[in-house]
PDB file of N, CA and C in Angstrom:
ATOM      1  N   UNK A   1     -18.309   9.137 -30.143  1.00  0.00           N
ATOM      2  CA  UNK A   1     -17.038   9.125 -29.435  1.00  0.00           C
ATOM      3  C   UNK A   1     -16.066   8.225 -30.180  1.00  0.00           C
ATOM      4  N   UNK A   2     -14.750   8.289 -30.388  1.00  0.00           N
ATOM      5  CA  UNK A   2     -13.788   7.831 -30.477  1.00  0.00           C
ATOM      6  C   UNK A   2     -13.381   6.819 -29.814  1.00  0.00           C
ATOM      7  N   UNK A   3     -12.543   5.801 -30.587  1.00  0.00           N
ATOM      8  CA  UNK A   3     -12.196   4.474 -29.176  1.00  0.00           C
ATOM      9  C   UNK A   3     -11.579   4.408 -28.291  1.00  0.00           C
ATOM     10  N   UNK A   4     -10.695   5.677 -28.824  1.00  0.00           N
ATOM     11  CA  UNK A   4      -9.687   6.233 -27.551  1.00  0.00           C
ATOM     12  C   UNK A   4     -10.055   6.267 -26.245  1.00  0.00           C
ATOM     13  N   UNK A   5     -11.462   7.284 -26.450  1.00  0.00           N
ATOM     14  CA  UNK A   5     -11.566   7.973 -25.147  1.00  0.00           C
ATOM     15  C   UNK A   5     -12.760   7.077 -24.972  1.00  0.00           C
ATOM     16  N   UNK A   6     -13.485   6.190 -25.512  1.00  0.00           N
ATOM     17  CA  UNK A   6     -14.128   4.724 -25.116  1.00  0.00           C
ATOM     18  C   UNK A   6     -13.521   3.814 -24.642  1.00  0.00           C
ATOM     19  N   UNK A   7     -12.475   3.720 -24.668  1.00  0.00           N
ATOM     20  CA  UNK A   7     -11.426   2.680 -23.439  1.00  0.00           C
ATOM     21  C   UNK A   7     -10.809   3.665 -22.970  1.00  0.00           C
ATOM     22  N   UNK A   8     -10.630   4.954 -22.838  1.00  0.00           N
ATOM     23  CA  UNK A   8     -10.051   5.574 -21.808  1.00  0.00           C
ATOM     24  C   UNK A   8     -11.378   5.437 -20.343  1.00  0.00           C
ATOM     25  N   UNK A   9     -12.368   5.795 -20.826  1.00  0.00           N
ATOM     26  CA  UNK A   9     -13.678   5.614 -19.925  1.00  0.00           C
ATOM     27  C   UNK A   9     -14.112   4.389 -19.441  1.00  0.00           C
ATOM     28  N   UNK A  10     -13.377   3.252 -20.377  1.00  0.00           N
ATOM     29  CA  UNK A  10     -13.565   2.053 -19.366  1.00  0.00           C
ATOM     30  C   UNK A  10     -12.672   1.709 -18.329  1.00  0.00           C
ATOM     31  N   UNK A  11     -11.721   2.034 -18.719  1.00  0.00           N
ATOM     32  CA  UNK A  11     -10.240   1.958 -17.969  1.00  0.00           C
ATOM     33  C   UNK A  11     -10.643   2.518 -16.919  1.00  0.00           C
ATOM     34  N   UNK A  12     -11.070   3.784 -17.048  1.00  0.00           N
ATOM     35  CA  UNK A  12     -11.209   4.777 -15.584  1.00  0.00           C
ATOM     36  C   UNK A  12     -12.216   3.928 -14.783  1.00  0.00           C
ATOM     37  N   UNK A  13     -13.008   3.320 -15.233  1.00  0.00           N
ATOM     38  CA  UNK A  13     -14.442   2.933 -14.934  1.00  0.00           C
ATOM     39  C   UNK A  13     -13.838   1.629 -14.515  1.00  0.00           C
ATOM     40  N   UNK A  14     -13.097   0.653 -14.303  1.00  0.00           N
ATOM     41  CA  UNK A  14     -12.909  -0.454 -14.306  1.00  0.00           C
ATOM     42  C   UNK A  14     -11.969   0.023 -12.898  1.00  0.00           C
ATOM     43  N   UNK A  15     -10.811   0.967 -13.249  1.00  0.00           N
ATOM     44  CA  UNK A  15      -9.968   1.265 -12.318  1.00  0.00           C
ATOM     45  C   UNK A  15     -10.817   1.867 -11.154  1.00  0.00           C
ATOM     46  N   UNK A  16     -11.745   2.390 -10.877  1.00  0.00           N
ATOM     47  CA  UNK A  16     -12.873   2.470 -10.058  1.00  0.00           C
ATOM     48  C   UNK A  16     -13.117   1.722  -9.175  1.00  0.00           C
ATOM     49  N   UNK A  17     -13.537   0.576  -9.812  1.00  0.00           N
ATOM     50  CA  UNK A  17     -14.218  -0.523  -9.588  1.00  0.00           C
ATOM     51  C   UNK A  17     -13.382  -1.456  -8.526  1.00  0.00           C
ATOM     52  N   UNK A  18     -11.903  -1.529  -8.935  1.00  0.00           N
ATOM     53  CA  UNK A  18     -10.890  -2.184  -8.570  1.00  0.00           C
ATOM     54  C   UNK A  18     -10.525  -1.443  -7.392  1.00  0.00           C
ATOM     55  N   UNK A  19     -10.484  -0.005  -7.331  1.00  0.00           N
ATOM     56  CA  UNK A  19     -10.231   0.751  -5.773  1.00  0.00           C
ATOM     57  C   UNK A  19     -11.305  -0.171  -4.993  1.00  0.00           C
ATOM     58  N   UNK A  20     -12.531   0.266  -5.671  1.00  0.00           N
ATOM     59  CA  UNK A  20     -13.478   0.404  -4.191  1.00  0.00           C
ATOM     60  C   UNK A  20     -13.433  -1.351  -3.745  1.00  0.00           C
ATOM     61  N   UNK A  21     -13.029  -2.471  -4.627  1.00  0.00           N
ATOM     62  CA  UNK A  21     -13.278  -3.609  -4.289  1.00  0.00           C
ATOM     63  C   UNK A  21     -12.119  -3.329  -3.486  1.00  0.00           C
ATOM     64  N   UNK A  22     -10.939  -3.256  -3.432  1.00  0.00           N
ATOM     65  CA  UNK A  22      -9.394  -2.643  -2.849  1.00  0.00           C
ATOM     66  C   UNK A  22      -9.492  -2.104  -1.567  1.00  0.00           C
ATOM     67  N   UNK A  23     -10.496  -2.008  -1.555  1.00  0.00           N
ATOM     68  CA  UNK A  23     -10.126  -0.466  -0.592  1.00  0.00           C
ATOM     69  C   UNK A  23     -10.318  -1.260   0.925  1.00  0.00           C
ATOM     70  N   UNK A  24     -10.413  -2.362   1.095  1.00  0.00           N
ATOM     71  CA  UNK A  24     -10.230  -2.873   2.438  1.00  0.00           C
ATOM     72  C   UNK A  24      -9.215  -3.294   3.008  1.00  0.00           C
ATOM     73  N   UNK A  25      -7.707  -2.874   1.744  1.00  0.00           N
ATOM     74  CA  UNK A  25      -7.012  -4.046   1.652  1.00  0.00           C
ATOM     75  C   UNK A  25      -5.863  -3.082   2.802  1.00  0.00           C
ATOM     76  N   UNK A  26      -5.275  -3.456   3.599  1.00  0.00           N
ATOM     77  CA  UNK A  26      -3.627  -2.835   4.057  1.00  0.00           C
ATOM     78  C   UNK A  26      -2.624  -3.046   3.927  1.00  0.00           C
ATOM     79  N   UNK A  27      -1.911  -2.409   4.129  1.00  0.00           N
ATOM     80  CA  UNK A  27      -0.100  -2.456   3.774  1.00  0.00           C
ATOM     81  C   UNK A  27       0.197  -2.824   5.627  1.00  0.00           C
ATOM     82  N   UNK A  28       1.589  -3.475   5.743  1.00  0.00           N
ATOM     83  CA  UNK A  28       1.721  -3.950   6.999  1.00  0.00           C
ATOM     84  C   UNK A  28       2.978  -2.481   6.990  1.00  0.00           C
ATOM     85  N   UNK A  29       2.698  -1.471   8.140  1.00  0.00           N
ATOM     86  CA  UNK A  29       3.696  -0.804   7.841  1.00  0.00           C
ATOM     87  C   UNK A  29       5.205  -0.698   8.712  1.00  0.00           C
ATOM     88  N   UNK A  30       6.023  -0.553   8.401  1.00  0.00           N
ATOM     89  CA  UNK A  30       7.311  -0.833   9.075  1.00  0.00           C
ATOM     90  C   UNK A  30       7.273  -0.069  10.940  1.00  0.00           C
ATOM     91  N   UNK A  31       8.133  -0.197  11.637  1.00  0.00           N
ATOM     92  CA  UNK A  31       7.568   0.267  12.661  1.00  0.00           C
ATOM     93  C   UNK A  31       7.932   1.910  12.928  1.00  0.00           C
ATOM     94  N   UNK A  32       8.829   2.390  12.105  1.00  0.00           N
ATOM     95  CA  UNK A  32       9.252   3.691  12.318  1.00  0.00           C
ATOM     96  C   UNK A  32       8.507   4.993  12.106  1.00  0.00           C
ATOM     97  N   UNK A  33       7.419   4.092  10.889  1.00  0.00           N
ATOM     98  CA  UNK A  33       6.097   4.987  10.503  1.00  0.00           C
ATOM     99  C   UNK A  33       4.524   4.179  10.627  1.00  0.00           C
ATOM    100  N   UNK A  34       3.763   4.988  11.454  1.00  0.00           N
ATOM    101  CA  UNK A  34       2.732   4.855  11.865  1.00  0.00           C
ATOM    102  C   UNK A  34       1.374   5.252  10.961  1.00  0.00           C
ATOM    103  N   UNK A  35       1.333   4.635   9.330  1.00  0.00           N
ATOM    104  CA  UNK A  35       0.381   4.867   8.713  1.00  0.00           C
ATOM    105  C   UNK A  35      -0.851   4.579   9.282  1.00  0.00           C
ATOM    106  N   UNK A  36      -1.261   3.861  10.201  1.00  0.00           N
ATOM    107  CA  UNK A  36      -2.813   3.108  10.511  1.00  0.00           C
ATOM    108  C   UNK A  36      -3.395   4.669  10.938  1.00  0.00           C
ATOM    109  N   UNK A  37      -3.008   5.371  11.125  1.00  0.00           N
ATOM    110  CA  UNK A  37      -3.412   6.621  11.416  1.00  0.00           C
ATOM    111  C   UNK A  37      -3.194   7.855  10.483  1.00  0.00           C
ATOM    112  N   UNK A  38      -3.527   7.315   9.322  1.00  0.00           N
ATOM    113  CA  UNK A  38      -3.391   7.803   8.094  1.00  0.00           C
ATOM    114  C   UNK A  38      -4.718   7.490   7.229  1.00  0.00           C
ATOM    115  N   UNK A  39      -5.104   8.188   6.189  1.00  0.00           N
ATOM    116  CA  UNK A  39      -6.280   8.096   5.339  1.00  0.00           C
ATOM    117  C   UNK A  39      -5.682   7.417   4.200  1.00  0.00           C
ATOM    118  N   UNK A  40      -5.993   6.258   3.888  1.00  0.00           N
ATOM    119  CA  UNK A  40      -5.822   5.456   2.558  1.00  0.00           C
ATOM    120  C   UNK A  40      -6.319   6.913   1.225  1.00  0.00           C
ATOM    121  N   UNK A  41      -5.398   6.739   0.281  1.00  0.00           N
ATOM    122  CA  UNK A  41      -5.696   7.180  -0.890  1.00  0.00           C
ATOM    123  C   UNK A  41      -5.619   6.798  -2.135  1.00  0.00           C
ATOM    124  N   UNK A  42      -5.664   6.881  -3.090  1.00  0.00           N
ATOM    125  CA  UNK A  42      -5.576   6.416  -4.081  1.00  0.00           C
ATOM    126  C   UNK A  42      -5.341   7.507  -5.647  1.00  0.00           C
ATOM    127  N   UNK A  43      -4.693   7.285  -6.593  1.00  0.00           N
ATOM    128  CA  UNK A  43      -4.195   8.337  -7.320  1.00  0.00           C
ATOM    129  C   UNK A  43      -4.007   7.487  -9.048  1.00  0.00           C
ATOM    130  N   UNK A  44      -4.566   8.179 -10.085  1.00  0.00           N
ATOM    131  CA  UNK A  44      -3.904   7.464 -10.864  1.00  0.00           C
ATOM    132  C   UNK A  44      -2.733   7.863 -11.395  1.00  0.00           C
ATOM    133  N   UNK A  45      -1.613   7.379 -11.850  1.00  0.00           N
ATOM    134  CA  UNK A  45      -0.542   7.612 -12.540  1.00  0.00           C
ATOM    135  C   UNK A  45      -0.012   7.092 -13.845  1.00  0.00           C
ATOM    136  N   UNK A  46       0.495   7.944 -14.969  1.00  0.00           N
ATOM    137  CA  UNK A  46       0.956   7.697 -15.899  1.00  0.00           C
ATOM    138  C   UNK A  46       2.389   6.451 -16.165  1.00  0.00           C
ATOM    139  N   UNK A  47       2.526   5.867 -16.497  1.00  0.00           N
ATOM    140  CA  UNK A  47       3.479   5.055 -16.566  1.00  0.00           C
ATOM    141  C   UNK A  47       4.480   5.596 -17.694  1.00  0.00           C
ATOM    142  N   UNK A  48       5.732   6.045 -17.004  1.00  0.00           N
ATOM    143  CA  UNK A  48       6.978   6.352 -18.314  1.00  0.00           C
ATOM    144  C   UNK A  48       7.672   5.371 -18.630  1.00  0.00           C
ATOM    145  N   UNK A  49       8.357   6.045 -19.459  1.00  0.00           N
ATOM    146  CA  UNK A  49       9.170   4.561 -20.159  1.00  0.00           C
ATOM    147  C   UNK A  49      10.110   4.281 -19.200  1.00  0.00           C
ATOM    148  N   UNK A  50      10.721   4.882 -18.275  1.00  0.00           N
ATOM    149  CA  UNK A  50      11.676   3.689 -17.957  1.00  0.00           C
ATOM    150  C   UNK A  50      10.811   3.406 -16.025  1.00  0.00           C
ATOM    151  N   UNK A  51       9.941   3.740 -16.382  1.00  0.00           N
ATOM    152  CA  UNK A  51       9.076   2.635 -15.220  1.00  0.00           C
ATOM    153  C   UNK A  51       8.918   1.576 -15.248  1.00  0.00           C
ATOM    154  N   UNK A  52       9.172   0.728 -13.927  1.00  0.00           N
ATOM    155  CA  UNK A  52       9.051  -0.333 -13.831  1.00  0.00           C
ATOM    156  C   UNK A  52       8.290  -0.639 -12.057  1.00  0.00           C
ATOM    157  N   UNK A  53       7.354  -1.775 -12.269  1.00  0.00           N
ATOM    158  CA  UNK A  53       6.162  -1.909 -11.342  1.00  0.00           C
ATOM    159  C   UNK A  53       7.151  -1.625  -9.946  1.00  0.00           C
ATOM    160  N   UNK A  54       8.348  -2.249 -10.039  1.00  0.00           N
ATOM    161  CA  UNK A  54       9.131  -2.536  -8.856  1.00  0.00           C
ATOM    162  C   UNK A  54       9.748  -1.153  -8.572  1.00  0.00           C
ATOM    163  N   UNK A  55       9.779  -0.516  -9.775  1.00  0.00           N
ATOM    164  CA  UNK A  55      10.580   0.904  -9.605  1.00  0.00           C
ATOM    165  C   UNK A  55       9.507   2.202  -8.336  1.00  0.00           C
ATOM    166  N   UNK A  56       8.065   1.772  -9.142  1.00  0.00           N
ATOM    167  CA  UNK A  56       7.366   3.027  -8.708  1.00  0.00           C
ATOM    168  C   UNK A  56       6.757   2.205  -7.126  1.00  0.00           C
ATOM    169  N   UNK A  57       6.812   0.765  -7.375  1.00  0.00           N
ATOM    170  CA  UNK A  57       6.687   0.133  -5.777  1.00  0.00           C
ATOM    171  C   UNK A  57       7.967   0.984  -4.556  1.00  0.00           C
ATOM    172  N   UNK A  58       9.228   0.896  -5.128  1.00  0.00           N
ATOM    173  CA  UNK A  58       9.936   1.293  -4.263  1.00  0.00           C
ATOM    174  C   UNK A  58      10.100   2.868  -4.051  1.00  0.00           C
ATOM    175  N   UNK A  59       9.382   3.405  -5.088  1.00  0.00           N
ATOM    176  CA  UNK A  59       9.334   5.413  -4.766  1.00  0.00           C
ATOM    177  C   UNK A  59       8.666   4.720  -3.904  1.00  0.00           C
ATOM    178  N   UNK A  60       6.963   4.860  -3.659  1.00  0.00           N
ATOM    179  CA  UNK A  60       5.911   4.649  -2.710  1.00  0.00           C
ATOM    180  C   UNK A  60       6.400   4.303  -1.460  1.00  0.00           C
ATOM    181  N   UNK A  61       6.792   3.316  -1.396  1.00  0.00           N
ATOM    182  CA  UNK A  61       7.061   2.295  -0.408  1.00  0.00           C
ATOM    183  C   UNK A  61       7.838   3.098   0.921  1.00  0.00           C
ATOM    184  N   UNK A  62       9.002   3.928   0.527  1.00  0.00           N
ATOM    185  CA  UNK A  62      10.051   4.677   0.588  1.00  0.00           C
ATOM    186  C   UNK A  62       9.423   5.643   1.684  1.00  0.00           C
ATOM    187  N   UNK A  63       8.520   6.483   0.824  1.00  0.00           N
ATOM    188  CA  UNK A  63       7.920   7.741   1.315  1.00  0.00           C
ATOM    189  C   UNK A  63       6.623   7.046   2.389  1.00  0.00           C
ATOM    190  N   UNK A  64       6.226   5.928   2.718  1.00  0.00           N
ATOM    191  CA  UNK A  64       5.494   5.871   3.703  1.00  0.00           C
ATOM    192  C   UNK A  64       5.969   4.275   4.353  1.00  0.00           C
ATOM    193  N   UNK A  65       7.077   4.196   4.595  1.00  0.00           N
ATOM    194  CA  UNK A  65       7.894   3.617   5.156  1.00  0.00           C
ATOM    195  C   UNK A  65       7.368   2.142   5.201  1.00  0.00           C
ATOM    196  N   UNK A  66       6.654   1.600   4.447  1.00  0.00           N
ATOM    197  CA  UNK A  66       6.323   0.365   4.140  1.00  0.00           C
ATOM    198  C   UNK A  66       7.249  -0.525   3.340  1.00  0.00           C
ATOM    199  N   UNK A  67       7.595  -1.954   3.683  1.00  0.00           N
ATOM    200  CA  UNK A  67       8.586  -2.483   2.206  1.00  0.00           C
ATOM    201  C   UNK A  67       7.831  -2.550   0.738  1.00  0.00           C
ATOM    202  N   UNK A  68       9.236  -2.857  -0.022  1.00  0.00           N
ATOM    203  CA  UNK A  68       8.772  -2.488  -1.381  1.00  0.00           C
ATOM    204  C   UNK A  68       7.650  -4.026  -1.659  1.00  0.00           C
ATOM    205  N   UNK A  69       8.298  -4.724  -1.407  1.00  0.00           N
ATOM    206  CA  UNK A  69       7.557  -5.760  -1.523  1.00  0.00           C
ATOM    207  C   UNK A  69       6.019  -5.918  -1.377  1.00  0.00           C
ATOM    208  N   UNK A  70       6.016  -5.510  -0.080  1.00  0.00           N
ATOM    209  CA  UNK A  70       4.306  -5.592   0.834  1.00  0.00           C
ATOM    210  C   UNK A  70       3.677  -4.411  -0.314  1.00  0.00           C
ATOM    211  N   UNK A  71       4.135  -3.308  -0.438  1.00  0.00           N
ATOM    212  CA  UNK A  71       3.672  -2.009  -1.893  1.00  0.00           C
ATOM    213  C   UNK A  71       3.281  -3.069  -3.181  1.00  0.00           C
ATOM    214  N   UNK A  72       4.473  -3.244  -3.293  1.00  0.00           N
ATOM    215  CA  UNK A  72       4.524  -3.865  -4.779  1.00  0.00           C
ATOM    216  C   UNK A  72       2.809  -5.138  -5.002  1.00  0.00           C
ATOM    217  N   UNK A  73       2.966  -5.913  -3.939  1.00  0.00           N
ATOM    218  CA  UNK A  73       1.915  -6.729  -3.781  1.00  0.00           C
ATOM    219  C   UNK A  73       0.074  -5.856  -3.685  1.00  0.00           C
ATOM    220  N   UNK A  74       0.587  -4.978  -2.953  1.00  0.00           N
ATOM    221  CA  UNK A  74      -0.828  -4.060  -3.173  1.00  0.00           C
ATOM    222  C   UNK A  74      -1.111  -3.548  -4.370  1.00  0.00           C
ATOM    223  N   UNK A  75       0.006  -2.948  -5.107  1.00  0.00           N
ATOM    224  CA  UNK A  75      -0.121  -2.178  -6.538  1.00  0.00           C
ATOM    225  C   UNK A  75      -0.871  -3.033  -7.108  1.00  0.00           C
ATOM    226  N   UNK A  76      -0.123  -4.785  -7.471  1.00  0.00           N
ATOM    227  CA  UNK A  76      -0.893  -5.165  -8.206  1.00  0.00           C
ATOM    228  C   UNK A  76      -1.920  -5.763  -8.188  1.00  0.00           C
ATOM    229  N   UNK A  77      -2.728  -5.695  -6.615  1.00  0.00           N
ATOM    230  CA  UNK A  77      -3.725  -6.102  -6.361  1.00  0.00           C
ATOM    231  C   UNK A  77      -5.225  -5.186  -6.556  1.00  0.00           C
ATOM    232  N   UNK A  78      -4.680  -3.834  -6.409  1.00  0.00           N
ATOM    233  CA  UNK A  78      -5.294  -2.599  -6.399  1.00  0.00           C
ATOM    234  C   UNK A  78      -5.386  -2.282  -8.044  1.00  0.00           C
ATOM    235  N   UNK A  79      -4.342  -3.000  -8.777  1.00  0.00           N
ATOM    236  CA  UNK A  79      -4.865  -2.869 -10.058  1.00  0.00           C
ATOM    237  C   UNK A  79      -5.056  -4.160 -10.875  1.00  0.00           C
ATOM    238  N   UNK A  80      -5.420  -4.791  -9.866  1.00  0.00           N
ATOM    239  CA  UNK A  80      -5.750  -6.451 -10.722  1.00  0.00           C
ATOM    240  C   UNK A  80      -4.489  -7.304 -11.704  1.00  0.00           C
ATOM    241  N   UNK A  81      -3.326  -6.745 -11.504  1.00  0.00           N
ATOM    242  CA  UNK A  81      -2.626  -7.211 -12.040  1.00  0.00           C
ATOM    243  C   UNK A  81      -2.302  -8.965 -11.479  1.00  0.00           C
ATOM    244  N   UNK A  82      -1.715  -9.958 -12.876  1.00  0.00           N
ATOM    245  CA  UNK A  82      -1.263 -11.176 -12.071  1.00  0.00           C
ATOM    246  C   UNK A  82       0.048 -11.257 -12.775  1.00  0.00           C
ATOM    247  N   UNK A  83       0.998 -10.081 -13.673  1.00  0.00           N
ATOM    248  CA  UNK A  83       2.312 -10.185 -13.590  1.00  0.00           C
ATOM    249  C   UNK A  83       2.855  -8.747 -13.514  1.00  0.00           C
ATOM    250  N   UNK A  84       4.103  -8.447 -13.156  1.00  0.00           N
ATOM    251  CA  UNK A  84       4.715  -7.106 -13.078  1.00  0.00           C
ATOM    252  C   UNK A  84       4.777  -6.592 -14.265  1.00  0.00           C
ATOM    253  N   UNK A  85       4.539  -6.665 -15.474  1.00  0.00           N
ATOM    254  CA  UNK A  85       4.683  -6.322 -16.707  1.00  0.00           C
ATOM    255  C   UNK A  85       3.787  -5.039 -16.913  1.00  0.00           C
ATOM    256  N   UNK A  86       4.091  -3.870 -17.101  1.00  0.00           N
ATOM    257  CA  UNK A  86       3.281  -2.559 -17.596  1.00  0.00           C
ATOM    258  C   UNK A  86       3.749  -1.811 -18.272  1.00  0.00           C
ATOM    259  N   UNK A  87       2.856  -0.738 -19.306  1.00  0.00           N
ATOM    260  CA  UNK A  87       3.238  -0.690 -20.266  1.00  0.00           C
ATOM    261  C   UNK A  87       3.517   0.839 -20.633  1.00  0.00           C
ATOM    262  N   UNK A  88       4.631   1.518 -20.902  1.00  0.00           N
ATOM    263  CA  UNK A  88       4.706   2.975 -21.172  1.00  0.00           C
ATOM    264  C   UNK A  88       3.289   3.367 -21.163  1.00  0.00           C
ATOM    265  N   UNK A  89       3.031   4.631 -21.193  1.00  0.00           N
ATOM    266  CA  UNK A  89       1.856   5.600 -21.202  1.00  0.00           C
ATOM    267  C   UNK A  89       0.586   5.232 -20.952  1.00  0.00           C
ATOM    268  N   UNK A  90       0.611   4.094 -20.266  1.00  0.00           N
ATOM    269  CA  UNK A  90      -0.926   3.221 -19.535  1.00  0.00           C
ATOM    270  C   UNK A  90      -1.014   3.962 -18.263  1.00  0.00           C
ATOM    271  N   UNK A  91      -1.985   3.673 -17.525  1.00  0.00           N
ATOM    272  CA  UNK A  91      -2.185   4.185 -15.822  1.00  0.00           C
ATOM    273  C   UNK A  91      -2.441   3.317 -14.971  1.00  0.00           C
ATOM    274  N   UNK A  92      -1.998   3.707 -14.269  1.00  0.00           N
ATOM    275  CA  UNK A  92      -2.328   2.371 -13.036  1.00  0.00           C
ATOM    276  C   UNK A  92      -2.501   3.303 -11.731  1.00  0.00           C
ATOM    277  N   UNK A  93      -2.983   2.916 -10.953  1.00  0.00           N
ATOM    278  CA  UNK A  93      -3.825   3.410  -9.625  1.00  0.00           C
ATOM    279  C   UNK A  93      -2.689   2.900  -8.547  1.00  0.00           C
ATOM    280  N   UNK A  94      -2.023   3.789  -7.659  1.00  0.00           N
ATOM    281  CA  UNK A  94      -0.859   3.843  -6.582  1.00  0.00           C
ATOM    282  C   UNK A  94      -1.936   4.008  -5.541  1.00  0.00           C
ATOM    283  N   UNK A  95      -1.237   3.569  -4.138  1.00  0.00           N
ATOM    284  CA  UNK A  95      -1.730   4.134  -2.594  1.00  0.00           C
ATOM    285  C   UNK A  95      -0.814   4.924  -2.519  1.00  0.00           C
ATOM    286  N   UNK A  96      -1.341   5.880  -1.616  1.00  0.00           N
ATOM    287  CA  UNK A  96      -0.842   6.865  -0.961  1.00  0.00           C
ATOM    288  C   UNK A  96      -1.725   7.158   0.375  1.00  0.00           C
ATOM    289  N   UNK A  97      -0.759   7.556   1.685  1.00  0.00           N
ATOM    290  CA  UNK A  97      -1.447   8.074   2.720  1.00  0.00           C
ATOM    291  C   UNK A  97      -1.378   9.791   3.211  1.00  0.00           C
ATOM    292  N   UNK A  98      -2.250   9.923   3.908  1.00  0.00           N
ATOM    293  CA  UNK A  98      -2.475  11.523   3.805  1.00  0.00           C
ATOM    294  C   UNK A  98      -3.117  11.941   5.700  1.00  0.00           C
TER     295      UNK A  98
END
Protein backbone atom coordinates (compact mmCIF):
# COMPACT_ATOMS: atom_id res chain seq x y z
CA UNK A 1 0.00 0.00 0.00
CA UNK A 2 0.87 3.50 -0.56
CA UNK A 3 1.14 6.22 2.28
CA UNK A 4 -1.61 7.89 1.01
CA UNK A 5 -4.13 5.50 1.53
CA UNK A 6 -2.01 4.32 4.88
CA UNK A 7 -2.93 7.58 6.55
CA UNK A 8 -6.04 7.79 4.75
CA UNK A 9 -6.91 4.40 6.85
CA UNK A 10 -5.61 5.81 9.91
CA UNK A 11 -7.41 8.93 9.71
CA UNK A 12 -10.64 6.99 9.10
CA UNK A 13 -9.61 4.66 11.89
CA UNK A 14 -8.74 7.33 14.40
CA UNK A 15 -11.87 9.43 13.23
CA UNK A 16 -13.79 6.28 14.40
CA UNK A 17 -12.41 6.13 17.41
CA UNK A 18 -13.10 9.84 18.24
CA UNK A 19 -17.06 9.36 17.25
CA UNK A 20 -17.56 6.47 19.38
CA UNK A 21 -15.51 8.13 22.41
CA UNK A 22 -17.98 11.38 21.23
CA UNK A 23 -20.83 9.89 20.97
CA UNK A 24 -22.15 10.68 24.53
CA UNK A 25 -21.54 14.10 24.03
CA UNK A 26 -24.86 16.80 23.34
CA UNK A 27 -25.52 19.94 21.80
CA UNK A 28 -27.85 22.17 24.15
CA UNK A 29 -30.53 22.85 21.53
CA UNK A 30 -32.28 26.22 21.11
CA UNK A 31 -35.90 26.04 22.11
CA UNK A 32 -37.67 26.34 18.72
CA UNK A 33 -36.16 22.94 17.70
CA UNK A 34 -36.56 19.86 19.58
CA UNK A 35 -33.45 17.67 18.59
CA UNK A 36 -33.43 15.35 21.93
CA UNK A 37 -35.84 13.49 19.86
CA UNK A 38 -33.64 13.09 17.13
CA UNK A 39 -30.89 10.30 16.30
CA UNK A 40 -27.32 11.70 16.72
CA UNK A 41 -25.31 11.19 13.46
CA UNK A 42 -22.27 11.59 12.30
CA UNK A 43 -20.79 12.18 8.62
CA UNK A 44 -17.43 12.78 7.29
CA UNK A 45 -16.77 15.85 5.23
CA UNK A 46 -14.29 17.22 2.88
CA UNK A 47 -12.91 20.54 3.81
CA UNK A 48 -12.79 23.32 0.77
CA UNK A 49 -10.78 26.02 0.49
CA UNK A 50 -12.70 28.67 1.59
CA UNK A 51 -13.95 26.63 4.70
CA UNK A 52 -13.62 27.70 7.78
CA UNK A 53 -14.34 25.59 11.25
CA UNK A 54 -16.72 28.58 12.17
CA UNK A 55 -18.11 28.66 8.63
CA UNK A 56 -19.28 24.88 8.45
CA UNK A 57 -20.15 25.31 12.51
CA UNK A 58 -22.66 27.90 11.41
CA UNK A 59 -24.19 25.82 8.11
CA UNK A 60 -24.85 22.92 10.87
CA UNK A 61 -25.83 24.85 13.61
CA UNK A 62 -28.47 26.75 11.36
CA UNK A 63 -30.19 23.64 10.01
CA UNK A 64 -30.77 22.07 13.52
CA UNK A 65 -31.34 25.13 15.32
CA UNK A 66 -28.54 24.87 17.80
CA UNK A 67 -25.94 28.03 18.29
CA UNK A 68 -22.95 28.21 16.29
CA UNK A 69 -20.95 28.29 19.15
CA UNK A 70 -22.36 25.20 21.30
CA UNK A 71 -21.74 23.29 17.21
CA UNK A 72 -18.55 24.78 16.84
CA UNK A 73 -17.42 23.40 20.43
CA UNK A 74 -18.72 19.87 19.52
CA UNK A 75 -16.98 19.84 16.01
CA UNK A 76 -13.92 20.23 17.68
CA UNK A 77 -14.43 17.94 20.28
CA UNK A 78 -15.85 15.19 18.01
CA UNK A 79 -12.72 15.69 16.11
CA UNK A 80 -10.18 16.19 18.82
CA UNK A 81 -9.32 19.38 17.74
CA UNK A 82 -7.58 22.11 20.40
CA UNK A 83 -7.52 25.07 17.70
CA UNK A 84 -9.98 26.17 14.83
CA UNK A 85 -7.32 25.86 12.26
CA UNK A 86 -8.18 23.17 9.27
CA UNK A 87 -6.86 22.44 6.37
CA UNK A 88 -8.24 22.46 2.56
CA UNK A 89 -8.96 18.84 1.38
CA UNK A 90 -8.60 17.13 5.00
CA UNK A 91 -11.96 15.60 6.64
CA UNK A 92 -13.36 16.13 9.61
CA UNK A 93 -16.45 14.34 11.11
CA UNK A 94 -19.82 16.93 11.50
CA UNK A 95 -23.15 16.01 13.70
CA UNK A 96 -26.07 15.82 12.17
CA UNK A 97 -29.65 14.81 13.41
CA UNK A 98 -32.09 12.58 11.61
Amino acid sequence: MNKKVIACLISVAAAMIIVIIAGTQTIRPVAENNIADMTKCYASVEIRPEDTLWSISKEYAAKYGVSTADYLKELMQVNGLSSERILSGAHIIVVYWE
